[in-house]
PDB file of N, CA and C in Angstrom:
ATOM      1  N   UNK A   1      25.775  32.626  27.786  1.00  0.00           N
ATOM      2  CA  UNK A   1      25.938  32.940  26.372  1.00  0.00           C
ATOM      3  C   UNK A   1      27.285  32.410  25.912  1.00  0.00           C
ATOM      4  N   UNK A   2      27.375  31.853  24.661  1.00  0.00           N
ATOM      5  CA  UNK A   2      28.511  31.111  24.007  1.00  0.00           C
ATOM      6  C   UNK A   2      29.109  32.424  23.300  1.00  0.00           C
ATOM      7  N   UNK A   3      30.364  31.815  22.783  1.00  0.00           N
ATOM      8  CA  UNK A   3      30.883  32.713  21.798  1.00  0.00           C
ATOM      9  C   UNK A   3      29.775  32.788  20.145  1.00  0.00           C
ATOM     10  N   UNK A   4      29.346  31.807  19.891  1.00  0.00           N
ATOM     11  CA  UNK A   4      28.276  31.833  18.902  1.00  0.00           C
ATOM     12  C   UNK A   4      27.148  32.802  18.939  1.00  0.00           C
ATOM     13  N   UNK A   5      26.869  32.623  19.923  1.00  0.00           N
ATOM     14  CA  UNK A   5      25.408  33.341  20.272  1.00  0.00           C
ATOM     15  C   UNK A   5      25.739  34.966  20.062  1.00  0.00           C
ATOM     16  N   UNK A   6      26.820  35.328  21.074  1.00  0.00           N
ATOM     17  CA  UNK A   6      27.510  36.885  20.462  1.00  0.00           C
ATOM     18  C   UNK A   6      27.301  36.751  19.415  1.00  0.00           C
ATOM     19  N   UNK A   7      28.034  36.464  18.580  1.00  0.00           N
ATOM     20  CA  UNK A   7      28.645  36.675  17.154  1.00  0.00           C
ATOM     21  C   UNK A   7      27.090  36.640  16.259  1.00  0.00           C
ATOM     22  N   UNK A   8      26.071  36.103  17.063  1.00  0.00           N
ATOM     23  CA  UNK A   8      25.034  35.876  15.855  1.00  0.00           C
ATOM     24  C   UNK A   8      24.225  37.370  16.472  1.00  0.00           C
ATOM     25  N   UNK A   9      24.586  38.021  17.648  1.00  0.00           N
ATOM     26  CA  UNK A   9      24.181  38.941  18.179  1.00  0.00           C
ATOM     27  C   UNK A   9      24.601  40.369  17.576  1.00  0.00           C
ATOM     28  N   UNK A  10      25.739  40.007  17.668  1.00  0.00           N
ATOM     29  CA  UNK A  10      26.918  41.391  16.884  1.00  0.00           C
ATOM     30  C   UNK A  10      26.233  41.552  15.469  1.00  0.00           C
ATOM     31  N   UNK A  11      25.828  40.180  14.365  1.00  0.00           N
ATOM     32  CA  UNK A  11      26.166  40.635  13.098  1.00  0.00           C
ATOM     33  C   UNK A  11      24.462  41.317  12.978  1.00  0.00           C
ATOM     34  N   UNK A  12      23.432  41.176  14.182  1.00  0.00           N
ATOM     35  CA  UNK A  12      22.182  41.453  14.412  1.00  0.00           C
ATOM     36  C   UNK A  12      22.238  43.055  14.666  1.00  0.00           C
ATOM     37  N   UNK A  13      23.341  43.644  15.060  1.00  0.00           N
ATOM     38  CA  UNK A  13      23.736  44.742  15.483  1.00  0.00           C
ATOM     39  C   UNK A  13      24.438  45.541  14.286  1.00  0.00           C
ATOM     40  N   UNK A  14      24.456  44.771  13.245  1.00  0.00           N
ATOM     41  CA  UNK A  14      24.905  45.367  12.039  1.00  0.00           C
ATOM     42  C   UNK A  14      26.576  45.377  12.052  1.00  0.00           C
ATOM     43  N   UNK A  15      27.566  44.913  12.908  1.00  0.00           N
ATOM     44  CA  UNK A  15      28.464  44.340  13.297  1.00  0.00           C
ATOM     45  C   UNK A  15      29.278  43.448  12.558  1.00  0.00           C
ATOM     46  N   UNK A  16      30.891  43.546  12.427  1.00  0.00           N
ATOM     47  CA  UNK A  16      31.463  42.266  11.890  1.00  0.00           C
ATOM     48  C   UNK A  16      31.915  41.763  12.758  1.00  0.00           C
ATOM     49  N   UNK A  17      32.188  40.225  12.814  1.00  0.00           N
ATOM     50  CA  UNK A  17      33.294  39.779  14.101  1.00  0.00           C
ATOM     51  C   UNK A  17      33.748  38.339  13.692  1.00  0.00           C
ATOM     52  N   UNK A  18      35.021  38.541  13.814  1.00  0.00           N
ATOM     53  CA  UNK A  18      35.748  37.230  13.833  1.00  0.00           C
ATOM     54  C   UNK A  18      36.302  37.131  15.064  1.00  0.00           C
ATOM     55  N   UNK A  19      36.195  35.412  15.044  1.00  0.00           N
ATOM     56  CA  UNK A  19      36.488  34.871  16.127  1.00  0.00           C
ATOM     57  C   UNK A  19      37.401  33.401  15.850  1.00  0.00           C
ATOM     58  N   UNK A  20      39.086  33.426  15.755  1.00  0.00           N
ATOM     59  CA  UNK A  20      40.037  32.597  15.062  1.00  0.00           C
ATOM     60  C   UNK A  20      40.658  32.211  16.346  1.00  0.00           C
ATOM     61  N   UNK A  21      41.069  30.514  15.842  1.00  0.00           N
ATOM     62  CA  UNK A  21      41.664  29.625  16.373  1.00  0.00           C
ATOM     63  C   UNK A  21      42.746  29.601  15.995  1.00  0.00           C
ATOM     64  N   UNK A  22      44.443  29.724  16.012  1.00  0.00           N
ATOM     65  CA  UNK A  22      45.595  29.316  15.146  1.00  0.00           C
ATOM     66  C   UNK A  22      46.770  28.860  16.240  1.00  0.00           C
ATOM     67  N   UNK A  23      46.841  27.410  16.194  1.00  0.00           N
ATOM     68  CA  UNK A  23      48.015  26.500  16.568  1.00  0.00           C
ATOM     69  C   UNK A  23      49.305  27.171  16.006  1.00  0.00           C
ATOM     70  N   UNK A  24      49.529  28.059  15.484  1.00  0.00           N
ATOM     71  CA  UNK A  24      50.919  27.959  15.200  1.00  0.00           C
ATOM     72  C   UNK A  24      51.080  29.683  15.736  1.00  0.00           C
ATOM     73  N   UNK A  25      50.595  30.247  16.067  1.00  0.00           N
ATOM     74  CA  UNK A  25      50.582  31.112  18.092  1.00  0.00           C
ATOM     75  C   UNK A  25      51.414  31.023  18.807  1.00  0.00           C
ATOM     76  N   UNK A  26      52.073  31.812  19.530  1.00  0.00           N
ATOM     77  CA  UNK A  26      51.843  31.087  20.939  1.00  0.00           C
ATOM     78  C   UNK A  26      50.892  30.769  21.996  1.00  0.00           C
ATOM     79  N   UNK A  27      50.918  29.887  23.046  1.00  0.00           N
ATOM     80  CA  UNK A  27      50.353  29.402  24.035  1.00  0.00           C
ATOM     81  C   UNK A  27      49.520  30.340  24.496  1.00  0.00           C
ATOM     82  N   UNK A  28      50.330  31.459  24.787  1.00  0.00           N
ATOM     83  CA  UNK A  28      49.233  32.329  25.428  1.00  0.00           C
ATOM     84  C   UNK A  28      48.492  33.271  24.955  1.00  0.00           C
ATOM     85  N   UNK A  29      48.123  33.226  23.413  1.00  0.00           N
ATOM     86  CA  UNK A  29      47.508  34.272  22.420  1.00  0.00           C
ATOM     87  C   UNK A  29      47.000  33.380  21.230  1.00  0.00           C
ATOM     88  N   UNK A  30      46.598  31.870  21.655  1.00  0.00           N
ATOM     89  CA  UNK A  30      46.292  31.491  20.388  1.00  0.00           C
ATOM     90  C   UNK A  30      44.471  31.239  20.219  1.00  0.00           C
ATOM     91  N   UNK A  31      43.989  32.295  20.955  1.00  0.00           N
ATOM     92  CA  UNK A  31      42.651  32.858  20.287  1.00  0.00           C
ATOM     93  C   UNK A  31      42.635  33.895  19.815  1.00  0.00           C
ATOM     94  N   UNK A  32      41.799  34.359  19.159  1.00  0.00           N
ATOM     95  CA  UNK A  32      42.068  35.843  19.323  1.00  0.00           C
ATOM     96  C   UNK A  32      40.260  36.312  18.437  1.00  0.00           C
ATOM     97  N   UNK A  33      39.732  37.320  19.051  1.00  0.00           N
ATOM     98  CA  UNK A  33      38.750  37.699  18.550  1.00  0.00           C
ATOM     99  C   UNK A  33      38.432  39.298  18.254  1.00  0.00           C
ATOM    100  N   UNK A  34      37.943  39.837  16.773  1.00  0.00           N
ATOM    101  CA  UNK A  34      38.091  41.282  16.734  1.00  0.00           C
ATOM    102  C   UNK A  34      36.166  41.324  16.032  1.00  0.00           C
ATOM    103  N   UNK A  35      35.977  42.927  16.539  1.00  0.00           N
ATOM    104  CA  UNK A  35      34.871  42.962  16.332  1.00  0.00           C
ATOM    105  C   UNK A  35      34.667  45.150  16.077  1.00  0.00           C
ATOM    106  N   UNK A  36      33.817  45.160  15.000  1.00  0.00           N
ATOM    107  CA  UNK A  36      33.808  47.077  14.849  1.00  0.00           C
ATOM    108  C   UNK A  36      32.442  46.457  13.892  1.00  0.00           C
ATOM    109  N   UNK A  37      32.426  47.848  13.636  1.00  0.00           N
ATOM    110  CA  UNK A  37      31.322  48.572  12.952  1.00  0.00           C
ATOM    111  C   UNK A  37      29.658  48.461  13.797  1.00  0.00           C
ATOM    112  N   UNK A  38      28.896  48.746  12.786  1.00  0.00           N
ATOM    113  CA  UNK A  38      27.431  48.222  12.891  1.00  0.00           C
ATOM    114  C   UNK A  38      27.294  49.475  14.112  1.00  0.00           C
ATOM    115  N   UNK A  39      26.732  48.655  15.252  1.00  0.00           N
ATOM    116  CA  UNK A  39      26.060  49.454  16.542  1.00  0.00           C
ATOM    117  C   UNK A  39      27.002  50.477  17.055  1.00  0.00           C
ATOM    118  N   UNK A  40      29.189  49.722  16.791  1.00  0.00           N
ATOM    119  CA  UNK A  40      29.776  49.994  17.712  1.00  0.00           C
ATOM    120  C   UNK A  40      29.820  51.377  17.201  1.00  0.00           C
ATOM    121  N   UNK A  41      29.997  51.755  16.096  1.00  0.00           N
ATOM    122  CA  UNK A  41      30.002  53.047  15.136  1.00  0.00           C
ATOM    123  C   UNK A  41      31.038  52.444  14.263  1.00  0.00           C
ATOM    124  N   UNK A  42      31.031  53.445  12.916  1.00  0.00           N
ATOM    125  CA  UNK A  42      31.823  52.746  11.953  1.00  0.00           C
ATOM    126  C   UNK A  42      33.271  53.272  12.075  1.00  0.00           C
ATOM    127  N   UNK A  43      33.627  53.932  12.955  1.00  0.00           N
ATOM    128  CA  UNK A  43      35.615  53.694  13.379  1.00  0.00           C
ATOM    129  C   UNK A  43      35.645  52.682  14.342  1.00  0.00           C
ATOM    130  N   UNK A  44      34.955  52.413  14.948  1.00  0.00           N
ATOM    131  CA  UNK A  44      35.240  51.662  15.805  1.00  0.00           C
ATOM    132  C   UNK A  44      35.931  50.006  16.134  1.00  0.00           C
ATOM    133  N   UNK A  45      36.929  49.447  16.987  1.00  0.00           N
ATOM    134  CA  UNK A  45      37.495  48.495  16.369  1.00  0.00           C
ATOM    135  C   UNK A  45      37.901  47.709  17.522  1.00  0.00           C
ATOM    136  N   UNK A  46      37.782  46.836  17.823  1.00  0.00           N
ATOM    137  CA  UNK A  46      37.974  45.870  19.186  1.00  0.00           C
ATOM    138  C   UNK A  46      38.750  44.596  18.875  1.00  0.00           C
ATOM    139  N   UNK A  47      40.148  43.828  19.071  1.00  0.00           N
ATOM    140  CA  UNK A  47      40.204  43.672  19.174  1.00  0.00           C
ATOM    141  C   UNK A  47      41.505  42.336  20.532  1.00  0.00           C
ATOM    142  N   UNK A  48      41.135  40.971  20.641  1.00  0.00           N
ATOM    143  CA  UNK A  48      41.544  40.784  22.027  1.00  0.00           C
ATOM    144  C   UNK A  48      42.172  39.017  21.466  1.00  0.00           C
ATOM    145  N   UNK A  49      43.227  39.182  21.908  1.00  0.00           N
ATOM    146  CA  UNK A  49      43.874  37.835  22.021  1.00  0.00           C
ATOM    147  C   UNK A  49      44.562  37.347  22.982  1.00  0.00           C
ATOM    148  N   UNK A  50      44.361  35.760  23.267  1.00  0.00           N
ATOM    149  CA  UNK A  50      43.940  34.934  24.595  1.00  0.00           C
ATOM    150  C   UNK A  50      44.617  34.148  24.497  1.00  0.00           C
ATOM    151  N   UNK A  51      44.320  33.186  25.743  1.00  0.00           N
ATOM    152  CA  UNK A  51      44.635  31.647  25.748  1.00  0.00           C
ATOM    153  C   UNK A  51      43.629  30.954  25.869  1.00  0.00           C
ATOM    154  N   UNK A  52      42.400  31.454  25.961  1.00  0.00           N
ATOM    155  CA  UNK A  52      40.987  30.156  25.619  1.00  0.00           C
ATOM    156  C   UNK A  52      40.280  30.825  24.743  1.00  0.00           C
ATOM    157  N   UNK A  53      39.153  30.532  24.656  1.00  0.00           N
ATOM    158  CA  UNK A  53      37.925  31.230  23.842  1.00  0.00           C
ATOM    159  C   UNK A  53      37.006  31.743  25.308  1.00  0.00           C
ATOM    160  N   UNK A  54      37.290  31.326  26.055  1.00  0.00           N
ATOM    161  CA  UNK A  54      36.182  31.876  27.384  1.00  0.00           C
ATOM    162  C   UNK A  54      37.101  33.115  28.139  1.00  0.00           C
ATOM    163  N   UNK A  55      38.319  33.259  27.518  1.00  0.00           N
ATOM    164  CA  UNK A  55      38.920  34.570  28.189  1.00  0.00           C
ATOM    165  C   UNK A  55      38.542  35.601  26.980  1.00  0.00           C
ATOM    166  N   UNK A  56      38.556  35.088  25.721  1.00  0.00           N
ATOM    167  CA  UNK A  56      38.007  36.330  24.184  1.00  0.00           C
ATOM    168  C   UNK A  56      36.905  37.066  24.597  1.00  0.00           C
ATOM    169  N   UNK A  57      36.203  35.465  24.954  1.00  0.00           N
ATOM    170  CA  UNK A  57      34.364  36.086  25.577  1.00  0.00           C
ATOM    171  C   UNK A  57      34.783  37.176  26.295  1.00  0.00           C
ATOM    172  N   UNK A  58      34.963  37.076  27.590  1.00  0.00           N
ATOM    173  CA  UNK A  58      34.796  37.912  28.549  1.00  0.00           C
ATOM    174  C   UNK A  58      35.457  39.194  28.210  1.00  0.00           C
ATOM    175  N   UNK A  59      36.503  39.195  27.639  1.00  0.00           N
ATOM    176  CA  UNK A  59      37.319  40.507  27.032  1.00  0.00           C
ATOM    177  C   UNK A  59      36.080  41.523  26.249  1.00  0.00           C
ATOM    178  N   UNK A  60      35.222  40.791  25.241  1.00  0.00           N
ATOM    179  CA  UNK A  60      34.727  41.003  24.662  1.00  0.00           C
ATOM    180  C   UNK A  60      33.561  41.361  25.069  1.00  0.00           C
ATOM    181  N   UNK A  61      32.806  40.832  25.956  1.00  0.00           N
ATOM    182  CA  UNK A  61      31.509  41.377  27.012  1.00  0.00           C
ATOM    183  C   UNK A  61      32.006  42.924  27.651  1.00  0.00           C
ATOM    184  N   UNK A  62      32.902  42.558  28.138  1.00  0.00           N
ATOM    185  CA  UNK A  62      33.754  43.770  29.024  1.00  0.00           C
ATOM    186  C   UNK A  62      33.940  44.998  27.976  1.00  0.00           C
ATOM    187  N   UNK A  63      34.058  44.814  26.731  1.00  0.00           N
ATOM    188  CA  UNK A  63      34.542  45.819  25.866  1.00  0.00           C
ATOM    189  C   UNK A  63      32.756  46.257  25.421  1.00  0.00           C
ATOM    190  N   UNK A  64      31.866  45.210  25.083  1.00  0.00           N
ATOM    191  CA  UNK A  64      30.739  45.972  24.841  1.00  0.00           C
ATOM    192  C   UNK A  64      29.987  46.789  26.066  1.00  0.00           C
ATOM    193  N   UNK A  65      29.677  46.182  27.516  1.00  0.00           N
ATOM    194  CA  UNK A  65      29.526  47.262  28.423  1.00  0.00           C
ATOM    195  C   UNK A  65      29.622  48.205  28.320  1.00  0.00           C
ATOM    196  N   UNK A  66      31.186  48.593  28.030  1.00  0.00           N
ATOM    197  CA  UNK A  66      31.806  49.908  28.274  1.00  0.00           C
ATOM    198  C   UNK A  66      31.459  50.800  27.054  1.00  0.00           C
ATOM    199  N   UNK A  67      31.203  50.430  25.503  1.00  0.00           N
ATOM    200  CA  UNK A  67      30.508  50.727  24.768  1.00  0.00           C
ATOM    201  C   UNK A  67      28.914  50.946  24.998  1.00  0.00           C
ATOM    202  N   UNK A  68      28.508  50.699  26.340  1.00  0.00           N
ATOM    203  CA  UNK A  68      27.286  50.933  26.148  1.00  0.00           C
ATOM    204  C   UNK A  68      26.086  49.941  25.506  1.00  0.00           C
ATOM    205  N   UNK A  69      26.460  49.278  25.017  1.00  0.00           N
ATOM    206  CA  UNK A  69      25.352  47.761  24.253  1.00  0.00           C
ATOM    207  C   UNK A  69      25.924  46.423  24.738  1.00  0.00           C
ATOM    208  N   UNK A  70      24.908  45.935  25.250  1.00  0.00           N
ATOM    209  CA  UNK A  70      24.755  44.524  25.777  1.00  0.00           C
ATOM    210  C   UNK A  70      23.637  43.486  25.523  1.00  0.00           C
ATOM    211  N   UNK A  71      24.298  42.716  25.458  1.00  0.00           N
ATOM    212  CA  UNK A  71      23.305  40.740  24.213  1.00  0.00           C
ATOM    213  C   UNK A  71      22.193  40.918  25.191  1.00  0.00           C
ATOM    214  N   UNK A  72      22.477  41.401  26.907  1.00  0.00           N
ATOM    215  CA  UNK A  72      21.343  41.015  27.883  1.00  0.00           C
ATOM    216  C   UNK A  72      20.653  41.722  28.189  1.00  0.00           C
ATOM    217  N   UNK A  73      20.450  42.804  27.339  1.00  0.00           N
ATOM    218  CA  UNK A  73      19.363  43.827  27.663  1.00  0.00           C
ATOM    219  C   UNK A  73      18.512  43.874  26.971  1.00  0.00           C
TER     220      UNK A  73
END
């Protein structure tokens, strides 16, 4: 699963989520992805900043688990 595929998963879940790129960061935080509402409940609020988009992912898999909802079930 891509970072796309989430995100088209999340907003299926009634979910918002951004997922931003910004060069002018630093090195080691210049992804960063946040994600609440919908399934997660409406306080709810996640977010995780990186140095790739495949470390956001996984932050972000790891955070829905533990919430209980997953893209692969």
């Amino acid at each position: 699963m891509d970072i796309v595929e989430l995100m088209e998963w999340l907003i299926q879940q009634g979910c918002w989520a951004v997922f931003k790129a910004d060069g002018e960061r630093t090195p080691g935080t210049r992804w960063m992805v946040m994600v609440s509402g919908g399934a997660l409940g409406r306080d709810s609020f996640f977010r995780t900043d990186r140095a790739s988009p495949d470390a956001c992912l996984q932050d972000l898999l790891d955070y829905l688990e533990t919430a209980g909802l997953s893209p692969f079930a």
